[in-house]
Protein backbone atom coordinates (compact mmCIF):
# COMPACT_ATOMS: atom_id res chain seq x y z
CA UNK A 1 109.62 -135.78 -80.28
CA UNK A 2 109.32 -136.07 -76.42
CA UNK A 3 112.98 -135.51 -75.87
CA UNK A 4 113.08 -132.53 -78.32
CA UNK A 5 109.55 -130.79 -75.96
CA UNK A 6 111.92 -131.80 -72.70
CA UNK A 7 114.93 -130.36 -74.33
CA UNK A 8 113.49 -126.96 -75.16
CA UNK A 9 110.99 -127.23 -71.95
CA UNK A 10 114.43 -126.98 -70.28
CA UNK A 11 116.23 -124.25 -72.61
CA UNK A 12 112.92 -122.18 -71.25
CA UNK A 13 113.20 -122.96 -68.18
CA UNK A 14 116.80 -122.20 -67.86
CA UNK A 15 115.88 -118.92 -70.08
CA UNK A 16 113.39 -118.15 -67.36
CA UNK A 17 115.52 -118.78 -64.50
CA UNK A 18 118.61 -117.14 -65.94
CA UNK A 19 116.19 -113.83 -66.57
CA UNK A 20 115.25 -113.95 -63.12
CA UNK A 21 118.37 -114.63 -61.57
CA UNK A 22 119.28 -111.26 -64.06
CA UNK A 23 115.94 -109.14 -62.27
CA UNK A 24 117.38 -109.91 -59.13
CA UNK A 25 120.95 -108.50 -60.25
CA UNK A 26 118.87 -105.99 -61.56
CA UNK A 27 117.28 -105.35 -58.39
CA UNK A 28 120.15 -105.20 -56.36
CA UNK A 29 122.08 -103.16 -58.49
CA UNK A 30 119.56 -100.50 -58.07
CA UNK A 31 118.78 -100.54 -54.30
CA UNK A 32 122.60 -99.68 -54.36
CA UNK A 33 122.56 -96.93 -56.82
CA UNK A 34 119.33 -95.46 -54.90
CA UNK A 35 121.51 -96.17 -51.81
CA UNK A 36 124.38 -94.24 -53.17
CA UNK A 37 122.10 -91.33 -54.52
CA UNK A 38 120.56 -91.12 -51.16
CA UNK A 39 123.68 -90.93 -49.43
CA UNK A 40 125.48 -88.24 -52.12
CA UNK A 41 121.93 -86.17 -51.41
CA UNK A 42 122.33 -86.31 -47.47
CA UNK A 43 126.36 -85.23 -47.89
CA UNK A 44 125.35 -82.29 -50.47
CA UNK A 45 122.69 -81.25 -47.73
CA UNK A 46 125.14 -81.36 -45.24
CA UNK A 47 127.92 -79.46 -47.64
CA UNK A 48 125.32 -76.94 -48.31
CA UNK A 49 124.43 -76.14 -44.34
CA UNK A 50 128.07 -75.75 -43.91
CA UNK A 51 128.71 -73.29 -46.48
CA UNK A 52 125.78 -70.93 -46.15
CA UNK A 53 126.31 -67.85 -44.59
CA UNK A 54 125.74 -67.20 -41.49
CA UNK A 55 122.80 -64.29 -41.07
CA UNK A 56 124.98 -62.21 -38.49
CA UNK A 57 128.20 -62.71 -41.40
CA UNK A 58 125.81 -60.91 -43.74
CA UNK A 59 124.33 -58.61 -41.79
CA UNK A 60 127.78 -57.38 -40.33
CA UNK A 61 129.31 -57.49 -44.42
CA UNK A 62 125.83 -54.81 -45.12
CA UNK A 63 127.25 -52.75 -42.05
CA UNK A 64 130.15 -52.58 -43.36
CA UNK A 65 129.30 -51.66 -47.01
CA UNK A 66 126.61 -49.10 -45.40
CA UNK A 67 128.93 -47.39 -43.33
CA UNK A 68 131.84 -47.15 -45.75
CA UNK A 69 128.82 -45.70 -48.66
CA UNK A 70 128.69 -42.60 -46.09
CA UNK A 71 131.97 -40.79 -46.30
CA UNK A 72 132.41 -41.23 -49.92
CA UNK A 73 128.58 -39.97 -50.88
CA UNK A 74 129.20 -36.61 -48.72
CA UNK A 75 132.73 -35.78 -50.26
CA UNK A 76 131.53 -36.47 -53.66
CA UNK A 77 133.80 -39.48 -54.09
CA UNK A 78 131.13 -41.09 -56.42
CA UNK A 79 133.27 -44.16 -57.80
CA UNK A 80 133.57 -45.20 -54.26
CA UNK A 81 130.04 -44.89 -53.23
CA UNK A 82 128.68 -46.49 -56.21
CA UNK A 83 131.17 -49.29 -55.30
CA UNK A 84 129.73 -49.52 -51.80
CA UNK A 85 126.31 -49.50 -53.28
CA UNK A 86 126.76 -52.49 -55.36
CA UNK A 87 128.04 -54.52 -52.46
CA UNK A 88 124.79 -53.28 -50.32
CA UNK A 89 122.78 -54.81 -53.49
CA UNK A 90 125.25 -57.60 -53.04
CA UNK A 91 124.72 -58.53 -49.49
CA UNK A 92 120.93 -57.70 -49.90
CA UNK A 93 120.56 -60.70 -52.58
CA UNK A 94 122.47 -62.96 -50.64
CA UNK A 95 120.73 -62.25 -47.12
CA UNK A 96 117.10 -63.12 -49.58
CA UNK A 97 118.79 -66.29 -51.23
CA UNK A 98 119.71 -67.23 -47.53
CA UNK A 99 117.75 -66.25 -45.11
CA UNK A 100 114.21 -65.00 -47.71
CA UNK A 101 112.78 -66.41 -44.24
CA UNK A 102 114.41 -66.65 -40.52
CA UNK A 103 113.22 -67.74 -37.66
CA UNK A 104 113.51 -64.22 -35.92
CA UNK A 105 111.45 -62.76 -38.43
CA UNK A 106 107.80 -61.87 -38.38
CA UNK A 107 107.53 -61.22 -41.86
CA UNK A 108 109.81 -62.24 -44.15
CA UNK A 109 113.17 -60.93 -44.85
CA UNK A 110 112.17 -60.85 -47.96
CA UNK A 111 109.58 -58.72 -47.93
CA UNK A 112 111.41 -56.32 -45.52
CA UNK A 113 114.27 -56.33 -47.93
CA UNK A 114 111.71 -55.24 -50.99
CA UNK A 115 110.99 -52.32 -48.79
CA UNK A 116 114.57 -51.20 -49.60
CA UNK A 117 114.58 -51.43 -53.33
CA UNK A 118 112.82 -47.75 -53.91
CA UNK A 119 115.45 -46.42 -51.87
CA UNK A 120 118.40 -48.04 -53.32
CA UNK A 121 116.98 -47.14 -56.18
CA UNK A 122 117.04 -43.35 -55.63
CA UNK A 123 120.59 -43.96 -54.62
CA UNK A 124 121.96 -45.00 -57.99
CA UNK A 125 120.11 -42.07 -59.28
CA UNK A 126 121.63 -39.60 -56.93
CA UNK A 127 125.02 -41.29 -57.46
CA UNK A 128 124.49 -41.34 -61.03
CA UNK A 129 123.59 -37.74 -60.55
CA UNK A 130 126.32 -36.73 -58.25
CA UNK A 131 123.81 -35.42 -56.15
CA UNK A 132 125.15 -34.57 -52.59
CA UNK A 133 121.78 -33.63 -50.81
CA UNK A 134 119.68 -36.52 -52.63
CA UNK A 135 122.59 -39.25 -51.59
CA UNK A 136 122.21 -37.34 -47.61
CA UNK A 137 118.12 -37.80 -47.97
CA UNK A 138 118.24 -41.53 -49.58
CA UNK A 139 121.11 -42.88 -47.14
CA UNK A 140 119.01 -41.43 -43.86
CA UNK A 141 116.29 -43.39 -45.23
CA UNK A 142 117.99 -46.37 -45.97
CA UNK A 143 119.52 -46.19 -42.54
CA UNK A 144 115.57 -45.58 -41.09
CA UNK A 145 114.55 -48.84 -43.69
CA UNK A 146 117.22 -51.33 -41.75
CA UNK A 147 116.21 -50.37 -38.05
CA UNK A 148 112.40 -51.02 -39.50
CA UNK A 149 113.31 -54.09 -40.79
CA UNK A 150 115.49 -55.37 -37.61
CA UNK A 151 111.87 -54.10 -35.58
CA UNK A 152 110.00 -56.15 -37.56
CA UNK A 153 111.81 -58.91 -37.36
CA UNK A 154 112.73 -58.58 -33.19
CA UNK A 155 116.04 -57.51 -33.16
CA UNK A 156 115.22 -54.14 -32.60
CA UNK A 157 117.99 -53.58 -30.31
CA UNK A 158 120.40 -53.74 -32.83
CA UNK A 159 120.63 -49.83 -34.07
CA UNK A 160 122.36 -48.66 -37.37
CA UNK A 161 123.42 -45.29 -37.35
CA UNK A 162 125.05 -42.57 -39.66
CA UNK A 163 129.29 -42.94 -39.68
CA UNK A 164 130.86 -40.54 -37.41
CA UNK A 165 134.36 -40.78 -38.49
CA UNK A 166 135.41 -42.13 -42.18
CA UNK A 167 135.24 -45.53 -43.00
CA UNK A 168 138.45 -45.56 -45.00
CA UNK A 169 142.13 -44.09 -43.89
CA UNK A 170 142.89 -40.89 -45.24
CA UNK A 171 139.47 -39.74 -45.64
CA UNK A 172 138.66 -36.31 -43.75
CA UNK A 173 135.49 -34.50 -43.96
């Protein structure tokens, strides 16, 4: 009987060992899946720094889109303007997705860009509407609404202003 307890005293022991030798494979295998997670998360934080926008991209992309709204909105060119509307409400979400906080800002760019939504509202209305005189009195105060915002936020010295000449070739006024 003594040789039969040794014999399976040893199957346990082997049992035991081989377990633990397989915890330690275990063990390792993790640390270098964590490893490898932890490195894939520093690389997709270091993708997504180099893609984001930069604030002055967006900010000159909502120029753009604000000046070009002008021309179209006072010759009643309404498919254009409601084009260049949407791409203000474009550049609007992606300046809050990006920058809903900057390091310039006082307050939030957020919250300065919430200021806008009753105007751009009245916009799509008077675009909707066709409305000449409401699209003249909503885009003066959208244009008063982003050098309020770039006060708040100290970059006061930059100034939008009202289009002189048409955005687009072969426009005339």
């Amino acid at each position: 009987m003594k040789p039969t307890f040794a014999i399976l005293g040893l199957i346990c022991l082997s049992i035991t060992q081989l377990s633990c030798n397989q915890n330690c494979s275990c063990n390792e295998k993790a640390a270098v899946r964590q490893t490898t997670i932890d490195s894939l998360e520093t690389r997709i934080q270091q993708l997504e720094t180099q893609i984001k926008p930069r604030l002055s991209v967006l900010m000159n992309r909502l120029q753009v889109h604000h000046g070009r709204m002008w021309q179209p909105g006072i010759t009643n060119d309404w498919k254009l303007a409601g084009y260049e509307l949407e791409k203000v409400k474009e550049t609007l979400s992606d300046l809050s997705s990006n920058f809903g906080s900057d390091k310039y800002a006082e307050s939030t760019i957020d919250l300065e860009i919430s200021k806008l939504q009753s105007t751009i509202a009245q916009m799509e209305q008077a675009v909707k509407a066709k409305n000449k005189d409401s699209f003249v009195e909503h885009y003066s105060a959208l244009t008063t609404q982003c050098n309020s915002c770039h006060k708040a936020t100290g970059l006061d010295f930059y100034k939008v202003i009202q289009p002189v000449t048409p955005a687009y070739s072969g426009e005339s006024e």
